[in-house]
Every structure is written in structure tokens, then in C-alpha cells.
PDB file of N, CA and C in Angstrom:
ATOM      1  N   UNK A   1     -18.584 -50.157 -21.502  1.00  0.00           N
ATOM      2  CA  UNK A   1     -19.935 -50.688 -21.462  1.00  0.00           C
ATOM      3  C   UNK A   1     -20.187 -51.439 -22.768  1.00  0.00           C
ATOM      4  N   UNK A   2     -20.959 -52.535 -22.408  1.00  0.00           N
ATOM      5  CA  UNK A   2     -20.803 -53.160 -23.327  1.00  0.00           C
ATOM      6  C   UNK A   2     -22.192 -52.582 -24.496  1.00  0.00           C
ATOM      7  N   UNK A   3     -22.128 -53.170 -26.231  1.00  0.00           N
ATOM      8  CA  UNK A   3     -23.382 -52.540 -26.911  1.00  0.00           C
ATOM      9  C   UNK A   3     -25.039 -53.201 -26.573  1.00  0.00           C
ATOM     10  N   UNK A   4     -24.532 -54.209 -25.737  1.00  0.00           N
ATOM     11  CA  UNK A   4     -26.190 -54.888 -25.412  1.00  0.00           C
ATOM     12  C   UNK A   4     -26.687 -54.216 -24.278  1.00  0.00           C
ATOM     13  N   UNK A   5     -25.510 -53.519 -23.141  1.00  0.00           N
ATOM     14  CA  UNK A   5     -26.081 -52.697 -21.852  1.00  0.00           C
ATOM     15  C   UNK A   5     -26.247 -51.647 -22.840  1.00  0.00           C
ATOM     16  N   UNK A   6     -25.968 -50.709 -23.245  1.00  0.00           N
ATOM     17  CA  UNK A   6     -26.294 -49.664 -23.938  1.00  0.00           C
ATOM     18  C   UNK A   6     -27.446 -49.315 -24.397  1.00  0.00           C
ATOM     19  N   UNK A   7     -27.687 -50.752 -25.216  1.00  0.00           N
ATOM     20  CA  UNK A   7     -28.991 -50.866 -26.263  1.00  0.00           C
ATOM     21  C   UNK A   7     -30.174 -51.570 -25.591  1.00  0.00           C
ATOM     22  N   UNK A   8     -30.035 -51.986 -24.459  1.00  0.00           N
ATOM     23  CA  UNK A   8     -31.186 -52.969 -23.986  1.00  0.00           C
ATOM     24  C   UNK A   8     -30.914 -53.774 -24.075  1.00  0.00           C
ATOM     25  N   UNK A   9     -31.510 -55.202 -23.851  1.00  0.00           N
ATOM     26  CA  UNK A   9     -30.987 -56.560 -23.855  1.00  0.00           C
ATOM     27  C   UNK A   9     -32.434 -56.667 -25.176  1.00  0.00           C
ATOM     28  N   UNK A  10     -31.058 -57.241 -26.431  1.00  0.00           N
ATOM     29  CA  UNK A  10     -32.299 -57.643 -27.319  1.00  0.00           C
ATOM     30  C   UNK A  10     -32.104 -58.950 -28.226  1.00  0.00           C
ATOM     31  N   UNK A  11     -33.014 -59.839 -28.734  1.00  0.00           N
ATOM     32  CA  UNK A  11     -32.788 -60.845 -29.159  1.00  0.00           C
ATOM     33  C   UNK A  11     -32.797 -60.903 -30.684  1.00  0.00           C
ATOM     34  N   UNK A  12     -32.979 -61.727 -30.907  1.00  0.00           N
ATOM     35  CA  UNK A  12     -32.898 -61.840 -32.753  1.00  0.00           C
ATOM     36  C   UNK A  12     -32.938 -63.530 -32.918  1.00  0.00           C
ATOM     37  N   UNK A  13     -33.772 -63.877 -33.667  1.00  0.00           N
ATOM     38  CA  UNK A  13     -33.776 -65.224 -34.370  1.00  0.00           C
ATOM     39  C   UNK A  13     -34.267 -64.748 -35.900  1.00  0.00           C
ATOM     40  N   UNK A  14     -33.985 -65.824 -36.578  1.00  0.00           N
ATOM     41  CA  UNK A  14     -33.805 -66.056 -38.374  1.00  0.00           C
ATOM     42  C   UNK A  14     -34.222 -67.872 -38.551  1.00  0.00           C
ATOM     43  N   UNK A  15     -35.028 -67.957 -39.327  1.00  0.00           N
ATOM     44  CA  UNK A  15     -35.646 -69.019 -39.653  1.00  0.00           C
ATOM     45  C   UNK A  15     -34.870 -69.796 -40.521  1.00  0.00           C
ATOM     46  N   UNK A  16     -34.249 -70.954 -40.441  1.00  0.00           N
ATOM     47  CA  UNK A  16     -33.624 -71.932 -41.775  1.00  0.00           C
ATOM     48  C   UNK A  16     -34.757 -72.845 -42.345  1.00  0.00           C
ATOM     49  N   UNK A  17     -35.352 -72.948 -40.738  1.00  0.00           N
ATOM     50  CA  UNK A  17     -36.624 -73.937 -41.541  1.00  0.00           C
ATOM     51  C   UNK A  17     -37.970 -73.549 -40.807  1.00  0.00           C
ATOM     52  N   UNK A  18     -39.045 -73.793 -41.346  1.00  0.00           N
ATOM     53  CA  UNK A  18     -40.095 -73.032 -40.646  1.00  0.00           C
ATOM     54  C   UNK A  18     -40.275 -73.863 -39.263  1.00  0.00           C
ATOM     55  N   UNK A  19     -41.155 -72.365 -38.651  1.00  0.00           N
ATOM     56  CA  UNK A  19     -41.368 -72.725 -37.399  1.00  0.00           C
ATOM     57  C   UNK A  19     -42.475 -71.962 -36.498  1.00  0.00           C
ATOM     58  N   UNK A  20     -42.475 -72.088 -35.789  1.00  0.00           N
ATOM     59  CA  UNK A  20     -43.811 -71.320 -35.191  1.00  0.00           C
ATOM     60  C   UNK A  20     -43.766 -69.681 -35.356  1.00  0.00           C
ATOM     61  N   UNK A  21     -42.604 -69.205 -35.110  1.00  0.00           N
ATOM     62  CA  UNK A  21     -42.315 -67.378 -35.135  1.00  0.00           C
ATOM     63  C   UNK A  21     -41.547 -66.880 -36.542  1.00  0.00           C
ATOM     64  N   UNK A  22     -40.541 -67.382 -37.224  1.00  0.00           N
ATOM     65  CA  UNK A  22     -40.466 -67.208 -38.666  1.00  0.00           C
ATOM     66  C   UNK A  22     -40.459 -68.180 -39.621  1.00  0.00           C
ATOM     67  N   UNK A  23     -40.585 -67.958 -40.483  1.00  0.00           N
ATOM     68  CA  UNK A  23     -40.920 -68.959 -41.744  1.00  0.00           C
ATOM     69  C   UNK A  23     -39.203 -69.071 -41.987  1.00  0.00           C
ATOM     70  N   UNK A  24     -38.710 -70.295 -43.087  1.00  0.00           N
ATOM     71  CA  UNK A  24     -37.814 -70.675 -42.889  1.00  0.00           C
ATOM     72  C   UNK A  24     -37.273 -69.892 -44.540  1.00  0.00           C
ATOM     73  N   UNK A  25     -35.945 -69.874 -44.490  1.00  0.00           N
ATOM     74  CA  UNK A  25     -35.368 -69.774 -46.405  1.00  0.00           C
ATOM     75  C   UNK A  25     -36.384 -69.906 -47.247  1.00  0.00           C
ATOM     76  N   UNK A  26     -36.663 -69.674 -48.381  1.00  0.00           N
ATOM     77  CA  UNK A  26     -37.619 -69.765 -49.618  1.00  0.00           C
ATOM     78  C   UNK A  26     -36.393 -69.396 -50.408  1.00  0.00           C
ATOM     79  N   UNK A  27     -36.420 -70.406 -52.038  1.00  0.00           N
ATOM     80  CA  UNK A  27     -36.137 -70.250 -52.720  1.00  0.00           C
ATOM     81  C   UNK A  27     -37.211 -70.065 -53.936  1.00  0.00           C
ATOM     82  N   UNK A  28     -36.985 -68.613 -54.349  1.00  0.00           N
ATOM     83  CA  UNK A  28     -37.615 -68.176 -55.718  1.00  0.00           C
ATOM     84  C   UNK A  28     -37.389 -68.268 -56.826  1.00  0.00           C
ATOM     85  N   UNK A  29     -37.810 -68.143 -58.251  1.00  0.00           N
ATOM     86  CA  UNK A  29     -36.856 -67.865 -59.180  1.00  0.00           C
ATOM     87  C   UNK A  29     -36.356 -66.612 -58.871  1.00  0.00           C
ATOM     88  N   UNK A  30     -35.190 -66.249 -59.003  1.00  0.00           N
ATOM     89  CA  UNK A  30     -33.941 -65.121 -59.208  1.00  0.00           C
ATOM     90  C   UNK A  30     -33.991 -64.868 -57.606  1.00  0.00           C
ATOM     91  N   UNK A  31     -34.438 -65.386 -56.570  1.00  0.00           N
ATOM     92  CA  UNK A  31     -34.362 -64.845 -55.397  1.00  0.00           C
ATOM     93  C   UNK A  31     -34.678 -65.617 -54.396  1.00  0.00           C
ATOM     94  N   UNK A  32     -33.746 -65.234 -52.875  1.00  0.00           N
ATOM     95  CA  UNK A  32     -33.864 -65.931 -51.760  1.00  0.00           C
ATOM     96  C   UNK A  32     -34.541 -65.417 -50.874  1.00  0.00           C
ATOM     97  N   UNK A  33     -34.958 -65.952 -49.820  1.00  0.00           N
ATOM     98  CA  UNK A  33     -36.448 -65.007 -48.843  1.00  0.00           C
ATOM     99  C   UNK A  33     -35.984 -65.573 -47.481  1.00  0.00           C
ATOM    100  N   UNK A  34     -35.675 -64.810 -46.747  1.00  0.00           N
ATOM    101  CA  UNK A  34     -35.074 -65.200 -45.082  1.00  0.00           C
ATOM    102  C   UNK A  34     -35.722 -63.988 -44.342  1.00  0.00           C
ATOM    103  N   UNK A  35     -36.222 -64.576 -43.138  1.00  0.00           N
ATOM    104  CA  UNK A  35     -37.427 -63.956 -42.118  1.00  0.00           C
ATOM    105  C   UNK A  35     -36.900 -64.103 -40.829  1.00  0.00           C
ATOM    106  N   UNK A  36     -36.300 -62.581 -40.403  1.00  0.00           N
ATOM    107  CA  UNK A  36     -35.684 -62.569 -38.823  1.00  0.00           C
ATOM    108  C   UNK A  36     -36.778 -61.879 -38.062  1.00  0.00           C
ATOM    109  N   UNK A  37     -36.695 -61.990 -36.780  1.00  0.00           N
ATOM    110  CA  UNK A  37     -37.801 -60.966 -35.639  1.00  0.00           C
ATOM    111  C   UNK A  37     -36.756 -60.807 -34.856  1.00  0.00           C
ATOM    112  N   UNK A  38     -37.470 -59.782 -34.635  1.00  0.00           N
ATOM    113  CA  UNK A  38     -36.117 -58.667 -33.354  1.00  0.00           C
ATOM    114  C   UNK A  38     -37.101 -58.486 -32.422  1.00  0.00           C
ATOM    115  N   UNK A  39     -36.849 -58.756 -30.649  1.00  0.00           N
ATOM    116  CA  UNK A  39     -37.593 -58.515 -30.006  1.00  0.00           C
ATOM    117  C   UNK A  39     -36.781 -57.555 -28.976  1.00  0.00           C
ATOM    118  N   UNK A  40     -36.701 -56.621 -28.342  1.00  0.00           N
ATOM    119  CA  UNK A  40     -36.439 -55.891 -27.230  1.00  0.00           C
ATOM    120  C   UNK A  40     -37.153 -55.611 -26.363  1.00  0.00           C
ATOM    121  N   UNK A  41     -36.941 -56.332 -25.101  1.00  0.00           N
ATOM    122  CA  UNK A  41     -36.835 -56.418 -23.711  1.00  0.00           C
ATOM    123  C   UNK A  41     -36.997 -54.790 -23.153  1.00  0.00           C
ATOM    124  N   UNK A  42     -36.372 -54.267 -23.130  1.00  0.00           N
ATOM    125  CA  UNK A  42     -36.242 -52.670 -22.409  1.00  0.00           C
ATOM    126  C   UNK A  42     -37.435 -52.233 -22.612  1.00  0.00           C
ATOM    127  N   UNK A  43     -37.960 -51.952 -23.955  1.00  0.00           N
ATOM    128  CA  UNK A  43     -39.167 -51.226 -24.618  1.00  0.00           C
ATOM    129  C   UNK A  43     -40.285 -52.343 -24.976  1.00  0.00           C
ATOM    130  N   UNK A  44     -40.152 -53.549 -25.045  1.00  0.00           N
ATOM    131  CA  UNK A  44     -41.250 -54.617 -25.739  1.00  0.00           C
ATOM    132  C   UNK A  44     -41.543 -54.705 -26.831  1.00  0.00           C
ATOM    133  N   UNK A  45     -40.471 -53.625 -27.613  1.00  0.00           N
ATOM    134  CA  UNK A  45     -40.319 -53.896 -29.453  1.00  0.00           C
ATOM    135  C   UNK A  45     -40.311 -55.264 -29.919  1.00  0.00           C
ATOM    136  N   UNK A  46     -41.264 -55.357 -30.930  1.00  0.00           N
ATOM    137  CA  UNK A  46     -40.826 -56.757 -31.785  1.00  0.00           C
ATOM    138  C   UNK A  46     -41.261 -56.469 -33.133  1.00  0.00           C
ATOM    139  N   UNK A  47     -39.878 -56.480 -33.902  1.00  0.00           N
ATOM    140  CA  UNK A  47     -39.492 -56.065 -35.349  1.00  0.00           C
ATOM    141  C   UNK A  47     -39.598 -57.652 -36.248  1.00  0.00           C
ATOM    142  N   UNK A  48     -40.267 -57.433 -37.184  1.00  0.00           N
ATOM    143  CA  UNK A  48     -40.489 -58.328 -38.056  1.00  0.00           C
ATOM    144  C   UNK A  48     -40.087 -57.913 -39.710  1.00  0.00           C
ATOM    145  N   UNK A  49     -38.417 -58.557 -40.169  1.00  0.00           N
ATOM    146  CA  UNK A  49     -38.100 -58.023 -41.074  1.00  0.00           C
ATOM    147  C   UNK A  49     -37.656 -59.419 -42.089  1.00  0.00           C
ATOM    148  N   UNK A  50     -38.060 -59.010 -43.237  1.00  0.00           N
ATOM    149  CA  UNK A  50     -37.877 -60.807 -44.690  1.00  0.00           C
ATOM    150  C   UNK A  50     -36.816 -59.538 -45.716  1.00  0.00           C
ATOM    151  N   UNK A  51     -36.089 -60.462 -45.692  1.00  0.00           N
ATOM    152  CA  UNK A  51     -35.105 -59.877 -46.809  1.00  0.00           C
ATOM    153  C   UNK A  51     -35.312 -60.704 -47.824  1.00  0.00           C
ATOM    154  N   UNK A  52     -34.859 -59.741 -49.257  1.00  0.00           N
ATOM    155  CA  UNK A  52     -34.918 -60.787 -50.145  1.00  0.00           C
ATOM    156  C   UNK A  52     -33.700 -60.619 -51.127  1.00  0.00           C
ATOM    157  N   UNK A  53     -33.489 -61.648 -51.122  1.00  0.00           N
ATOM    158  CA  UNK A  53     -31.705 -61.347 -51.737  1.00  0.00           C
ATOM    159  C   UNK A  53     -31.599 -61.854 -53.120  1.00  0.00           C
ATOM    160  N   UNK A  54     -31.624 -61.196 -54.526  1.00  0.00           N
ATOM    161  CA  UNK A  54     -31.202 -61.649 -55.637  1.00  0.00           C
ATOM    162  C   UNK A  54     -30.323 -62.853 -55.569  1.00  0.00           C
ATOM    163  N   UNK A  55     -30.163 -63.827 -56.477  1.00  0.00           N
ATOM    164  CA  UNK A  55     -29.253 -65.282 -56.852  1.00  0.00           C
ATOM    165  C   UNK A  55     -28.626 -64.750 -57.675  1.00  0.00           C
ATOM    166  N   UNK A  56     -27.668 -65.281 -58.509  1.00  0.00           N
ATOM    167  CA  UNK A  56     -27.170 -65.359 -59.665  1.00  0.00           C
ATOM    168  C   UNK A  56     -27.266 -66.744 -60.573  1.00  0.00           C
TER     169      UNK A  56
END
């Protein structure tokens, strides 16, 4: 079985550039800002998660 029958059928998008449902990359000083949403179908979850990732 595959992990998407298992888990529900679920989606995921990530923004490069803005758009109506996530905002796109941001560059900060010392840091990067990327905005995914997770939606699942089975249950009607929709996860809204921004990472932010140190530069060097």
C-alpha cells in the first residue's frame, strides 16, 4: 500500500513567489522565510507552516 493510501490523499504547495494561498521566499538579514500549506482531503486539515532558515 502505497504512503498516500495510508495517509489520505494530501496536498502540499510552497510559495517561490507570492500568490493568493502562500507568500513567496523572503530574504532577511541572516535569514530565509518560505511558506508551505498542507491540506488533507480525508479529514479537511489545512496546515499552515513558514520556516525560517539561517544564511551564512
Amino acid at each position: 500500500m502505497s504512503a498516500a493510501k495510508r495517509s489520505g490523499n494530501r496536498s502540499n504547495r510552497s510559495g517561490v513567489t507570492d500568490g493568493s494561498l502562500v507568500h513567496g521566499i523572503k530574504r532577511e538579514v541572516g535569514y530565509v522565510t518560505a511558506e508551505t500549506i498542507l491540506m488533507r482531503s480525508k479529514t479537511g486539515s489545512v496546515r499552515r507552516m513558514i520556516y525560517r532558515n539561517p544564511v551564512a
